[in-house]
Protein backbone atom coordinates (compact mmCIF):
# COMPACT_ATOMS: atom_id res chain seq x y z
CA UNK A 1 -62.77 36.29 81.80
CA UNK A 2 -61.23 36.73 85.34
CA UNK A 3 -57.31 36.06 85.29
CA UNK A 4 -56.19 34.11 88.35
CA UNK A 5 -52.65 34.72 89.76
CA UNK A 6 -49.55 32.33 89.05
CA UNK A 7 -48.11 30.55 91.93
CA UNK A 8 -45.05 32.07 93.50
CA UNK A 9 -42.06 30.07 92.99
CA UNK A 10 -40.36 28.94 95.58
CA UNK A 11 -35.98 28.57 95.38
CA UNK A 12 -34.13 26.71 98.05
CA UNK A 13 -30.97 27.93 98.50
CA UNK A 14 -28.29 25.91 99.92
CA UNK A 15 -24.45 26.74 100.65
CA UNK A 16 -22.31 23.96 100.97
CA UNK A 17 -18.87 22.46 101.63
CA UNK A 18 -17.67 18.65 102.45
CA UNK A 19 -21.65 17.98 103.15
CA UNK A 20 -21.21 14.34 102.36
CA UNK A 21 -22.65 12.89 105.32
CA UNK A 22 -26.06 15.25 104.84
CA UNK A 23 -26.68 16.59 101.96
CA UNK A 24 -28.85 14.25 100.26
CA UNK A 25 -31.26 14.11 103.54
CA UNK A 26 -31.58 17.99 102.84
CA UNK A 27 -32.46 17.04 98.90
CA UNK A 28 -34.90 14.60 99.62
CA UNK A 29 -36.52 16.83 102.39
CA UNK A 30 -37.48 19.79 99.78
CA UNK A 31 -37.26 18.05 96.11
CA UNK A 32 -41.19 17.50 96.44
CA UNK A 33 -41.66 21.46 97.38
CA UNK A 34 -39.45 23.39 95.55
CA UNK A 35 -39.49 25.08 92.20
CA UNK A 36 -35.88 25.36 92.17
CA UNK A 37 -32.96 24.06 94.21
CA UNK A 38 -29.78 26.11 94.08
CA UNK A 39 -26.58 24.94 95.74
CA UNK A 40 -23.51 26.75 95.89
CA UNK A 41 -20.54 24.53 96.45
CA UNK A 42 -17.24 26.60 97.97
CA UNK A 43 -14.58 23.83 97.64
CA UNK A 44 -15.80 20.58 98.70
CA UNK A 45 -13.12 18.04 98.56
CA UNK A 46 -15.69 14.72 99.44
CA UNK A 47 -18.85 13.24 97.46
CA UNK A 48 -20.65 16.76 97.85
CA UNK A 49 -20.73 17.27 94.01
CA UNK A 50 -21.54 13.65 93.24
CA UNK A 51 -24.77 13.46 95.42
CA UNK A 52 -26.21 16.87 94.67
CA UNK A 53 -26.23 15.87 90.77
CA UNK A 54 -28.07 13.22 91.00
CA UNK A 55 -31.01 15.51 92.27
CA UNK A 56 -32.61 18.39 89.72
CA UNK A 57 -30.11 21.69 91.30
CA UNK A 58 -28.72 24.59 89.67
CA UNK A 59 -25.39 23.64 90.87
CA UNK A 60 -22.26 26.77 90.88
CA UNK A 61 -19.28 26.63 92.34
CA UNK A 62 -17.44 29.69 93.97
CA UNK A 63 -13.81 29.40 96.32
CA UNK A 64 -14.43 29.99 100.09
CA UNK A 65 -13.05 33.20 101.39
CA UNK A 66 -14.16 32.83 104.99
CA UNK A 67 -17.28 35.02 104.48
CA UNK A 68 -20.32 33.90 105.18
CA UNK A 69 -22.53 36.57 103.94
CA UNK A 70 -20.23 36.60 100.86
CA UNK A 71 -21.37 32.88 99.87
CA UNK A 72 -24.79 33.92 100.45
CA UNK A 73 -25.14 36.72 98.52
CA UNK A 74 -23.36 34.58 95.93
CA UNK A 75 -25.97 32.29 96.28
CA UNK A 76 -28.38 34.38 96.48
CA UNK A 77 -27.63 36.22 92.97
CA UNK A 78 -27.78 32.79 91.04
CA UNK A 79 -32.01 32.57 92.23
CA UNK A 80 -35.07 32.85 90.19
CA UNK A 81 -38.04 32.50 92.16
CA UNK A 82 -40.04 34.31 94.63
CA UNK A 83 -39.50 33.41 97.21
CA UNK A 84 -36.48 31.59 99.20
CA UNK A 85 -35.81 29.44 101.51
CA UNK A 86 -32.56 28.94 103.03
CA UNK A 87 -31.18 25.65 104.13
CA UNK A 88 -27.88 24.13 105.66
CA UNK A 89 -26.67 20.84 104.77
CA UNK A 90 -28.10 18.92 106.97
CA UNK A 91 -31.23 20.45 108.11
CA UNK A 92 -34.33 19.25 106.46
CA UNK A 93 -37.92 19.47 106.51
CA UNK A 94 -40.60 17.07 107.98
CA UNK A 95 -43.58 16.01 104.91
CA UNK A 96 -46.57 17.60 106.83
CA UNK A 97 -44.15 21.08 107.48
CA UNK A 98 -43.07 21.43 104.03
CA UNK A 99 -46.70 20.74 102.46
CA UNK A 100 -47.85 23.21 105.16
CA UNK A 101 -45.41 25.90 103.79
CA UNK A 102 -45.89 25.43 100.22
CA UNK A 103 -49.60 25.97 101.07
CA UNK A 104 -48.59 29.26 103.19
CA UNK A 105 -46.90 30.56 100.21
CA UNK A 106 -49.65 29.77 98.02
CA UNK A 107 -52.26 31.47 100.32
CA UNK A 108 -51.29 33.64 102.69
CA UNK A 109 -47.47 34.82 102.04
CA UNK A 110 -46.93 38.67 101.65
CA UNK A 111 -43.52 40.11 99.98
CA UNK A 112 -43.99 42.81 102.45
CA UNK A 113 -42.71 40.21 105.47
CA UNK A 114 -39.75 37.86 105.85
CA UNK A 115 -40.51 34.92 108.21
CA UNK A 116 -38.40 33.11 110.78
CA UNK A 117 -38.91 29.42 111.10
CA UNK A 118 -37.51 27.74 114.05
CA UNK A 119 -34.48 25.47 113.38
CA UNK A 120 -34.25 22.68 116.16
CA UNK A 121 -31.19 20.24 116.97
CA UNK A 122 -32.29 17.20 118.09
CA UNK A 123 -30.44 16.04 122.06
CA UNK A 124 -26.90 14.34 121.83
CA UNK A 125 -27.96 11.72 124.35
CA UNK A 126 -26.31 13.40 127.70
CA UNK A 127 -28.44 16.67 127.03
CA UNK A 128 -31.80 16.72 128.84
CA UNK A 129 -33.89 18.33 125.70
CA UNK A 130 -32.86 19.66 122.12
CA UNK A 131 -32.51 23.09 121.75
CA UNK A 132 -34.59 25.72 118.96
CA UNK A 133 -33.82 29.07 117.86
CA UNK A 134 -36.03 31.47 115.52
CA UNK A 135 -34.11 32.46 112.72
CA UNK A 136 -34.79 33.90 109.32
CA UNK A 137 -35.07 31.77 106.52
CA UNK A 138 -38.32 32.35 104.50
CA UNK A 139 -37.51 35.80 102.29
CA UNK A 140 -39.13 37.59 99.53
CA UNK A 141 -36.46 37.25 96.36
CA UNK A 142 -35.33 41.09 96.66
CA UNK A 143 -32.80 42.43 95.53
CA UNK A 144 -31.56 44.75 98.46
CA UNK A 145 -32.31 42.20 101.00
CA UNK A 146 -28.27 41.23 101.41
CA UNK A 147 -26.48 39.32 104.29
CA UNK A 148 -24.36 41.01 106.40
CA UNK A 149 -21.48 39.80 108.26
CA UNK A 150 -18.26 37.29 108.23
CA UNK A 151 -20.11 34.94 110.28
CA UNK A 152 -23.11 34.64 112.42
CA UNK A 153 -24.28 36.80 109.32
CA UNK A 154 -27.96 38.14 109.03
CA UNK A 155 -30.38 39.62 106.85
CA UNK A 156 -32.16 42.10 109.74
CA UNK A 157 -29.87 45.24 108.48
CA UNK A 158 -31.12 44.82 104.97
CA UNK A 159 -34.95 44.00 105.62
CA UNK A 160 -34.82 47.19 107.77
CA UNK A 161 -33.47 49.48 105.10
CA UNK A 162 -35.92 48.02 102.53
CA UNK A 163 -38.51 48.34 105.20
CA UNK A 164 -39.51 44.32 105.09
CA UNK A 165 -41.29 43.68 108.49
CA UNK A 166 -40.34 40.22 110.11
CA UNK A 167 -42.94 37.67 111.27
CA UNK A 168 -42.95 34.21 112.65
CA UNK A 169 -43.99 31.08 110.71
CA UNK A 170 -44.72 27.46 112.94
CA UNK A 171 -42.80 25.42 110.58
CA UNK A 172 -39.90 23.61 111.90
CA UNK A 173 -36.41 22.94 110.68
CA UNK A 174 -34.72 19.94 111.49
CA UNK A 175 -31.11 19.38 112.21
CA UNK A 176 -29.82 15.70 112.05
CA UNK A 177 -27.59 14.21 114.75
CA UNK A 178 -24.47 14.82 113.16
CA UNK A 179 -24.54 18.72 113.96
CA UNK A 180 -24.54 17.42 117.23
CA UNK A 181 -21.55 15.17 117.25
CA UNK A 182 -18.97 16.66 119.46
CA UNK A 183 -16.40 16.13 116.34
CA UNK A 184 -18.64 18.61 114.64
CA UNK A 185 -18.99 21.31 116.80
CA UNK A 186 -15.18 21.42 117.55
CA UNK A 187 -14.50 22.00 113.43
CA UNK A 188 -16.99 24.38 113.57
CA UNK A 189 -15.89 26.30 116.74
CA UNK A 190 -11.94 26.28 115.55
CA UNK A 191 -13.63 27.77 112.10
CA UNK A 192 -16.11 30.59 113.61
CA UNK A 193 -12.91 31.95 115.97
CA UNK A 194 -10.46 32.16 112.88
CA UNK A 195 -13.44 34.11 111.01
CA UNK A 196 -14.66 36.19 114.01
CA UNK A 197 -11.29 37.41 114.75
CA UNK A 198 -10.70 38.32 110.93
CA UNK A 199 -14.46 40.25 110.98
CA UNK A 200 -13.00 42.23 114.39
CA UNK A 201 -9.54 43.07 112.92
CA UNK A 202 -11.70 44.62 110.17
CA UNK A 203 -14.43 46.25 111.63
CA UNK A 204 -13.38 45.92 115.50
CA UNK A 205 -15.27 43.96 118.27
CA UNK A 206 -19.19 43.81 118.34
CA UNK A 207 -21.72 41.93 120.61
CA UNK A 208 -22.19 39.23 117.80
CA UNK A 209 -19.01 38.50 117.45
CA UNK A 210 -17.47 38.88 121.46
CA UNK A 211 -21.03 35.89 121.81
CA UNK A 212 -19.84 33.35 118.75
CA UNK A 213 -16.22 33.50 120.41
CA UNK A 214 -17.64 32.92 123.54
CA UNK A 215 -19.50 30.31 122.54
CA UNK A 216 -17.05 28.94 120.53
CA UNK A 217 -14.63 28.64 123.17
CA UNK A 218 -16.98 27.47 125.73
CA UNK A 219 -17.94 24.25 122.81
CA UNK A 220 -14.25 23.63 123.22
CA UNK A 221 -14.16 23.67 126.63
CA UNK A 222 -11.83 26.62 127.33
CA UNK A 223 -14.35 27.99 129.79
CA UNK A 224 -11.72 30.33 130.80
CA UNK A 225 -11.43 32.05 127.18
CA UNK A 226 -15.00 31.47 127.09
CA UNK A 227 -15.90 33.39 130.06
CA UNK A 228 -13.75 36.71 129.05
CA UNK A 229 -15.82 36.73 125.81
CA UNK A 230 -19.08 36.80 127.35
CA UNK A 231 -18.54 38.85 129.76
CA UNK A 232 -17.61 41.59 126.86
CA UNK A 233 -20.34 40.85 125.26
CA UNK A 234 -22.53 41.58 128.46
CA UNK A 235 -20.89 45.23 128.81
CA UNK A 236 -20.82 45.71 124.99
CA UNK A 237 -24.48 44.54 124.95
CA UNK A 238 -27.36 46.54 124.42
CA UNK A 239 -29.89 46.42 127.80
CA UNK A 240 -32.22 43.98 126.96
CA UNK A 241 -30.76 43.06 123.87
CA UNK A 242 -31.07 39.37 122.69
CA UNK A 243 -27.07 39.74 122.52
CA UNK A 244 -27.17 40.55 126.09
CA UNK A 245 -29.46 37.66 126.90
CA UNK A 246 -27.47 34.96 124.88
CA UNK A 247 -24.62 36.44 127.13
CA UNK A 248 -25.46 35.69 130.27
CA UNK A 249 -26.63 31.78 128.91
CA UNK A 250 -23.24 31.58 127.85
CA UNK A 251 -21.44 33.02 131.14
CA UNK A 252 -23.53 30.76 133.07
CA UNK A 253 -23.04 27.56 130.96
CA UNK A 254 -19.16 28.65 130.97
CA UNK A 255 -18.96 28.30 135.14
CA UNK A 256 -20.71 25.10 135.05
CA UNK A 257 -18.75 22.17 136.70
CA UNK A 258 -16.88 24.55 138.75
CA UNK A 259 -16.46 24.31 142.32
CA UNK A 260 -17.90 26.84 144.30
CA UNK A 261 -19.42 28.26 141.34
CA UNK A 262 -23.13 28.14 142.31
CA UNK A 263 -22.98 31.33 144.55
CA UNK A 264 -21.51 33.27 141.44
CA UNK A 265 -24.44 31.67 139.15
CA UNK A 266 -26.73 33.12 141.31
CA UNK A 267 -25.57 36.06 141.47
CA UNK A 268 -25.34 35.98 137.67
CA UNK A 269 -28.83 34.66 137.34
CA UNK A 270 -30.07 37.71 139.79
CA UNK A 271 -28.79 40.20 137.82
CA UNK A 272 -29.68 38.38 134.56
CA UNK A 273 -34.06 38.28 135.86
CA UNK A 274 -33.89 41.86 136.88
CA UNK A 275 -33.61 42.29 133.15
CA UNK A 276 -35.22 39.43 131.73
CA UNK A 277 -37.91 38.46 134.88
CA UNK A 278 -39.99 35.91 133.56
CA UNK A 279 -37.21 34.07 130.97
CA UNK A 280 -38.11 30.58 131.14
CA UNK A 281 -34.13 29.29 131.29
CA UNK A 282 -32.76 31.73 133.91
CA UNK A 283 -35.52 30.69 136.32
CA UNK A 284 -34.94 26.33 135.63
CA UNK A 285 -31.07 27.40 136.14
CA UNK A 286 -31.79 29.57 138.97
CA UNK A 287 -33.83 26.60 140.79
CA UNK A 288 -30.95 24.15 139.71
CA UNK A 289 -28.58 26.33 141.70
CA UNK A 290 -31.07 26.67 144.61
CA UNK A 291 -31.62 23.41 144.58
CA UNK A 292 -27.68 22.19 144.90
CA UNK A 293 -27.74 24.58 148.30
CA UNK A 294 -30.27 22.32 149.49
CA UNK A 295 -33.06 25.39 149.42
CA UNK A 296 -35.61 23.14 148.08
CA UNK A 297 -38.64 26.24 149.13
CA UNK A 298 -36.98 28.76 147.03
CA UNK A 299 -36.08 26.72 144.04
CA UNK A 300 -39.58 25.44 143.69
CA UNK A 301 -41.21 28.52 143.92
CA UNK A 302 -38.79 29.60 140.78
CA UNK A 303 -39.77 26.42 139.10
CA UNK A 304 -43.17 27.54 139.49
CA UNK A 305 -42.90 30.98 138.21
CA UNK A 306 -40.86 29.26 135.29
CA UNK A 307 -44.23 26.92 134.56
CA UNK A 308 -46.84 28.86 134.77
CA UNK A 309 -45.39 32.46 133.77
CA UNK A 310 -41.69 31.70 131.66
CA UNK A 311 -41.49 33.33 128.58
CA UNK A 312 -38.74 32.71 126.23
CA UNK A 313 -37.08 34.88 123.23
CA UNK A 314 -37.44 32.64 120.21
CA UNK A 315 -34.03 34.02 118.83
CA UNK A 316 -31.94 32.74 121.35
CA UNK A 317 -31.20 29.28 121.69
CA UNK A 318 -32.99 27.21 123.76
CA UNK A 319 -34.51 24.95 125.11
CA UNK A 320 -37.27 22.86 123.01
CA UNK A 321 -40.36 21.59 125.54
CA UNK A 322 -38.91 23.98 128.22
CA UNK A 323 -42.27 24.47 129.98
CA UNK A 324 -42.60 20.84 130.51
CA UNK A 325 -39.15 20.82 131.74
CA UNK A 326 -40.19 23.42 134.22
CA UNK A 327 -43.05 21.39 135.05
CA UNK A 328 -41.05 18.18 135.60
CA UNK A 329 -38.24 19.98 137.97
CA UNK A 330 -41.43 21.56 140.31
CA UNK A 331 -42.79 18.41 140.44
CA UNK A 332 -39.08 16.51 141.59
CA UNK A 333 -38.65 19.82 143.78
CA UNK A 334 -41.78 19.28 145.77
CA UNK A 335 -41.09 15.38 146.06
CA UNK A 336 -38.08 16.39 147.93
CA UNK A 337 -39.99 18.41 150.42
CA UNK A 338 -42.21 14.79 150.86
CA UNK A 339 -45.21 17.34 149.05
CA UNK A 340 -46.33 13.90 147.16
CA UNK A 341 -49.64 15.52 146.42
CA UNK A 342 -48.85 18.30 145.41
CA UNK A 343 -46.20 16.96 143.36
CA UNK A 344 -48.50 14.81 141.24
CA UNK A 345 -50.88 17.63 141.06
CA UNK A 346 -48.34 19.45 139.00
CA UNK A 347 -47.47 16.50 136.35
CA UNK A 348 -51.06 15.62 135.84
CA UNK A 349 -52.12 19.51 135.16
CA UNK A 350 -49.08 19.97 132.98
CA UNK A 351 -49.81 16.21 131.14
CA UNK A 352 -53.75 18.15 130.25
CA UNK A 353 -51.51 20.83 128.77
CA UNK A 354 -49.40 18.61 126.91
CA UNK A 355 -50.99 15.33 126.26
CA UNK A 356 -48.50 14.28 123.65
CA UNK A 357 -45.61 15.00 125.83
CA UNK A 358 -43.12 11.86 126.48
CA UNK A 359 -41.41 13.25 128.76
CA UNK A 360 -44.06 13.74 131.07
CA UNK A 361 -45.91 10.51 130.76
CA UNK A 362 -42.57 9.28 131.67
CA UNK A 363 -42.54 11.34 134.54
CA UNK A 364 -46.00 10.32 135.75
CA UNK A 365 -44.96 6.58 135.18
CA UNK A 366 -41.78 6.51 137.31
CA UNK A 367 -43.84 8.88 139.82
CA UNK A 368 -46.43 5.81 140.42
CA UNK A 369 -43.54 3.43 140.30
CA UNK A 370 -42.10 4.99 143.59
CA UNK A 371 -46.16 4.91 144.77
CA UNK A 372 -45.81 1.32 143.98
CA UNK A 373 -48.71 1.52 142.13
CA UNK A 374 -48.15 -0.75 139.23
CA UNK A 375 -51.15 -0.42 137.32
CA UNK A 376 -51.20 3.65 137.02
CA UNK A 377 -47.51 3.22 135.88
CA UNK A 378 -48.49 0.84 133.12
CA UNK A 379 -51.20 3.04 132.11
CA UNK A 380 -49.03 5.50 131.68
CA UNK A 381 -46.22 3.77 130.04
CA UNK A 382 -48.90 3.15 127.19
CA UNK A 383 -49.49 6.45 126.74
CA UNK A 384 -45.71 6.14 125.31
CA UNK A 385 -44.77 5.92 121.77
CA UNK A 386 -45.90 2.79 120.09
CA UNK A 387 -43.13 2.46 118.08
CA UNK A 388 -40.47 3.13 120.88
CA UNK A 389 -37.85 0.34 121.06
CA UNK A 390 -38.00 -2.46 123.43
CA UNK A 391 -41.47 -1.87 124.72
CA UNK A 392 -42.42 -4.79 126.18
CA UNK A 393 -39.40 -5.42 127.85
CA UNK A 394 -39.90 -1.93 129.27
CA UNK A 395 -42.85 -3.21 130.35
CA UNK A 396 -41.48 -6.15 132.17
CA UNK A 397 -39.14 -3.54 133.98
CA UNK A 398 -42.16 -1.39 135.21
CA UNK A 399 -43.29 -4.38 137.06
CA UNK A 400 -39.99 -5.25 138.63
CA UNK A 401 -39.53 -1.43 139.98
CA UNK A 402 -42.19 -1.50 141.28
CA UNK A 403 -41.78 -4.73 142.90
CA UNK A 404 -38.59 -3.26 143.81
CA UNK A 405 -39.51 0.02 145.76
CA UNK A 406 -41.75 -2.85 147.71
CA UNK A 407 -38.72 -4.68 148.27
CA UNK A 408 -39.45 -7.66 146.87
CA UNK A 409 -36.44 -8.74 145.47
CA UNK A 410 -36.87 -12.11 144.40
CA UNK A 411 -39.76 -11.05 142.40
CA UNK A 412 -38.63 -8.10 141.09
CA UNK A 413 -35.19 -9.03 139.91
CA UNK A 414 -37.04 -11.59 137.64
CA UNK A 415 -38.86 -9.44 136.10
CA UNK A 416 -35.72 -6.56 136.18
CA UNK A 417 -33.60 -9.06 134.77
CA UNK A 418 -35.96 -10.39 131.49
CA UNK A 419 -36.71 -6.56 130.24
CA UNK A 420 -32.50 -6.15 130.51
CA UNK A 421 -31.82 -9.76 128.48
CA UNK A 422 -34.46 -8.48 126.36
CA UNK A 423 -32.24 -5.42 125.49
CA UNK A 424 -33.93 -2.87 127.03
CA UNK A 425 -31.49 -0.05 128.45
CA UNK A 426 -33.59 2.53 129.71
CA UNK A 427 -32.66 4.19 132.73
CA UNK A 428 -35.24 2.98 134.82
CA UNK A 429 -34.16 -0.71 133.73
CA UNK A 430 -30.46 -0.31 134.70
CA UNK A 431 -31.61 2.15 137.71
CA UNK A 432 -33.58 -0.85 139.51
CA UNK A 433 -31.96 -3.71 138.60
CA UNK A 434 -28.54 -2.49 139.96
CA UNK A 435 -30.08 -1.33 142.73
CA UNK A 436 -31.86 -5.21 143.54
CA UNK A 437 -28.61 -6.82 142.85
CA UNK A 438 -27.19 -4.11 145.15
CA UNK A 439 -29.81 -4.85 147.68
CA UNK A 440 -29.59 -8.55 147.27
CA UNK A 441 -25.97 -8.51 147.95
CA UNK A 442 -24.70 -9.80 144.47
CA UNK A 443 -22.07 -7.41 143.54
CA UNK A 444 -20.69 -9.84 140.47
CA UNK A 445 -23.61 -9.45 138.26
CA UNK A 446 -24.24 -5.85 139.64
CA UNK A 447 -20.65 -4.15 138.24
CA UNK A 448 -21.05 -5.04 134.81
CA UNK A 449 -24.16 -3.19 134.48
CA UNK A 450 -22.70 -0.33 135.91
CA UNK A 451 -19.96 -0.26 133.81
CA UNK A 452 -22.38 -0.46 130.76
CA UNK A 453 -24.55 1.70 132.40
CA UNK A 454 -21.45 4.22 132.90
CA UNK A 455 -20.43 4.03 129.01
CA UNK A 456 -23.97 4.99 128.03
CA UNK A 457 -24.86 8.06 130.88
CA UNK A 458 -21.16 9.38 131.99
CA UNK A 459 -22.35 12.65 133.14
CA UNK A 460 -24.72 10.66 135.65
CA UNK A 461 -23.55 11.31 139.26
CA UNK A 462 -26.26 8.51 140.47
CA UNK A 463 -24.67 5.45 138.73
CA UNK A 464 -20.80 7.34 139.59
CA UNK A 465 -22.26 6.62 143.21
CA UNK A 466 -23.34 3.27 142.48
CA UNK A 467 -19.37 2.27 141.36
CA UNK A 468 -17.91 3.92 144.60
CA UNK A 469 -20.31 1.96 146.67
CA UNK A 470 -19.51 -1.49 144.40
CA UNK A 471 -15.58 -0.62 145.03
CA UNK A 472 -15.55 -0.21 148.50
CA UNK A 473 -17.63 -3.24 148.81
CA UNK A 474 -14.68 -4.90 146.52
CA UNK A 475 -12.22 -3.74 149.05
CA UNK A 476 -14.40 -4.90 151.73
CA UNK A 477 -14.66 -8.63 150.54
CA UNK A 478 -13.36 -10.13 153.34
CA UNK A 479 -16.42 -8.95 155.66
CA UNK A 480 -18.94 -11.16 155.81
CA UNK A 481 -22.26 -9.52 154.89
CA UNK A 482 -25.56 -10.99 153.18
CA UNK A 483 -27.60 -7.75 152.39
CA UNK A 484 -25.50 -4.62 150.94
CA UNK A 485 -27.65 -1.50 151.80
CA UNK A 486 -28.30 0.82 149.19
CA UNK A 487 -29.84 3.83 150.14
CA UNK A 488 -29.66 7.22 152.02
CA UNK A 489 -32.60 6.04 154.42
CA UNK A 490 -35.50 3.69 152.57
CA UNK A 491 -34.06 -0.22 151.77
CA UNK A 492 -34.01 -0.53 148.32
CA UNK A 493 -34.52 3.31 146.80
CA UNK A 494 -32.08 4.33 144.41
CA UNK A 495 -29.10 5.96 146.11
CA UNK A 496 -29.77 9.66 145.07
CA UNK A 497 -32.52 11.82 145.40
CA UNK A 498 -30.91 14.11 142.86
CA UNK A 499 -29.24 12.87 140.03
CA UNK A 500 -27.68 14.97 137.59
CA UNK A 501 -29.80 16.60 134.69
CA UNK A 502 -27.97 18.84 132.34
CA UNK A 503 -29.93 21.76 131.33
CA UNK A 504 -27.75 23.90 129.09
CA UNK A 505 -27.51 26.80 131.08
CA UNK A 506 -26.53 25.95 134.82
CA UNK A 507 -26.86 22.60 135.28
CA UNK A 508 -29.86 21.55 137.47
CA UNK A 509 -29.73 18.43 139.87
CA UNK A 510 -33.20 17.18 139.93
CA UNK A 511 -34.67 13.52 140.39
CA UNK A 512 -35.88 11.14 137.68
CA UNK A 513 -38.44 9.16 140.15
């Protein structure tokens, strides 16, 4: 009689402190999947303890000693099964990915490999995507395999001595809004500088560390600090290094908002491809900075290259959906040279590519919209989520834009006006209805929605330009005047041809229509 072999067992291992506000999503995510859920607590002062005992944990408690790796291994020592899978407060796992990885383990998992997983943060609501990194997280229980390091600590010095290979798994692991909360990064940033600088007055400075205090600086906006730090890192970095890519992302994020920074980012981003040529995120930052010098030529053609050749490191942060991204800056690149064709051509080849992507439907939509071809736009606003909020009154706005590039006002501030009462606040809505009230010459129903408009978008140069033009107006009261113009050139279209999009490393001006 044949023996069959038991099922590996599969720990989660979670360290934890003050994880109040997440720790029960993280629970919830993995209670189905795992044979065993240990969480180490190192001196939570908040609920922490209450909401992880009401879920079936090996619960231990340890005191926090600013060491990372130290709460790990700690962690790590108090596991049974075969396998394990770390976890942050916080991050969780979507039903279909965990049942897919319990399967994987079943099947096809070898304790010859550890497995990196991609952990993504979801946008803050002035980013233009979330950003993903590859990171390790799916290990064989062994017991050399060992973190390493105060902070940023990893496990790739101790599956190399044991001789455990790393692949990559599809899986995703989400993080939850409140890693994104700017409240959240600041405690974090003030806590990875006290432990970096404790790590180099033991062991003196190393790329990993010169990177986190970059980046920690830069998240509290002492670009200056922030700068010095990456810059070390560059010369400390080994040539083509992941270190010494993350390095230049953070020296170019860290001169962003500057004034006449873009010539330096360029430069930076020159010497950045010669080592990293096809890197999906220096070429969108080097066409944002080509693009702010007006060289609309040059910046698509590095758009292009980004599309259809980028590549990206998986263990850096970046970019989720950065291909699309690419796709969507070509396409606003080309519009600006008045290459309409070939500007659709791009969206609807990339769309084939990525039929489920929102973010170019979108694109396509507000493309027609300025074609003022209302049906193709409502086409392709169905191809949007069903369950997005305020649908139909985003479908009463469709109609007024494009009513509104036609300029037909009347018309089109009806319908503007119903999708906005109707709560939608999608930038197209408050786009096109400020700019018919604009155009219509009523600038007492128009400043309110700016203001709003303002509180929800502040990084947006288009609606910044919208309140100068409302002011001067204001000061301007006493001149009689009927129709208030608008536009750089066409009645009616919205005041910029490049509004501001933050990409994360440079920022890139591109268009939204």
């Amino acid at each position: 009689m044949s023996q069959t072999n038991p099922q590996p067992r599969l720990s989660v291992a979670i360290v934890v402190r003050n994880g109040e506000p997440q720790i029960e999503k993280t629970l919830e995510s993995i209670k189905s999947i795992a044979d065993e859920i240990v969480v180490l607590d190192t001196g939570s002062v908040d609920r922490t303890l209450e909401i992880v005992q009401n879920y079936q944990v090996q619960l231990f408690q340890t005191s926090w000693l600013d060491d990372f790796a130290a709460a790990r291994n700690e962690c790590l020592s108090r596991v049974c099964g075969d396998w394990v899978l770390w976890l942050d407060a916080g991050e969780y796992l979507e039903p279909e990915d965990g049942r897919q990885l319990r399967e994987f383990l079943t099947q096809q998992a070898d304790t010859a490999n550890a497995y990196m997983m991609i952990v993504k943060t979801p946008a803050n609501g002035q980013e233009v995507s979330g950003e993903q990194v590859a990171r390790v997280r799916l290990v064989p229980n062994h017991p050399a395999v060992q973190f390493e390091g105060r902070v940023r600590e990893s496990l790739a010095p101790s599956l190399a001595a044991t001789g455990i290979s790393v692949e990559g798994l599809p899986f995703r692991i989400q993080r939850g809004e409140y890693d994104v909360l700017p409240k959240t990064k600041a405690e974090k940033a003030k806590r990875n500088i006290r432990i970096a600088d404790l790590e180099i007055k033991e062991t003196g400075p190393s790329s990993r560390l010169l990177n986190c205090l970059g980046d920690s600086f830069q998240t509290l906006n002492d670009k200056v600090h922030g700068s010095q730090f990456f810059r070390h890192a560059l010369e400390g970095s080994e040539r083509g290094s992941v270190d010494m890519l993350e390095a230049y992302y953070g020296l170019l994020t860290t001169l962003d908002g500057q004034e006449d920074a873009v010539e330096t980012q360029l430069a930076i981003c020159l010497e950045a491809l010669e080592i990293f040529p096809l890197d999906s995120q220096l070429l969108c930052a080097m066409g944002g900075y080509l693009q702010m010098q007006g060289r609309l030529d040059l910046a698509a053609r590095s758009y292009e290259t980004a599309y259809k050749h980028g590549q990206i490191d998986p263990q850096t942060w970046h970019l989720d959906q950065i291909q699309e991204i690419a796709a969507v800056c070509l396409s606003l690149a080309l519009q600006l040279q008045k290459q309409e064709p070939q500007a659709l051509e791009v969206l609807e080849e990339a769309v084939g590519y990525y039929p489920e992507s929102v973010r170019l439907h979108r694109q396509l939509m507000e493309f027609y919209i300025k074609q003022c071809d209302r049906d193709k736009a409502l086409a392709q606003m169905d191809r949007l989520p069903q369950d997005m909020p305020h649908r139909e009154a985003l479908r009463s706005v469709v109609r007024g834009a494009c009513l509104a590039n036609e300029k037909n006002w009347i018309a089109a501030r009806s319908y503007l006006e119903t999708g906005y009462q109707a709560g939608c606040r999608d930038q197209l809505c408050m786009r096109w209805l400020t700019v018919t009230l604009l155009s219509t010459g009523d600038l007492v129903k128009a400043e309110p929605i700016l203001i709003e408009w303002a509180q929800l978008d502040p990084t947006n140069l288009e609606v910044q330009k919208y309140l100068e033009i409302v002011s001067q107006r204001n000061q301007q009261s006493e001149a009689p005047s009927t129709t208030t113009r608008t536009d750089t050139g066409t009645p009616g279209a919205p005041i910029l041809d490049r509004p501001h999009t933050n990409i994360d490393i440079g920022q890139t001006e591109t268009t939204d229509f």
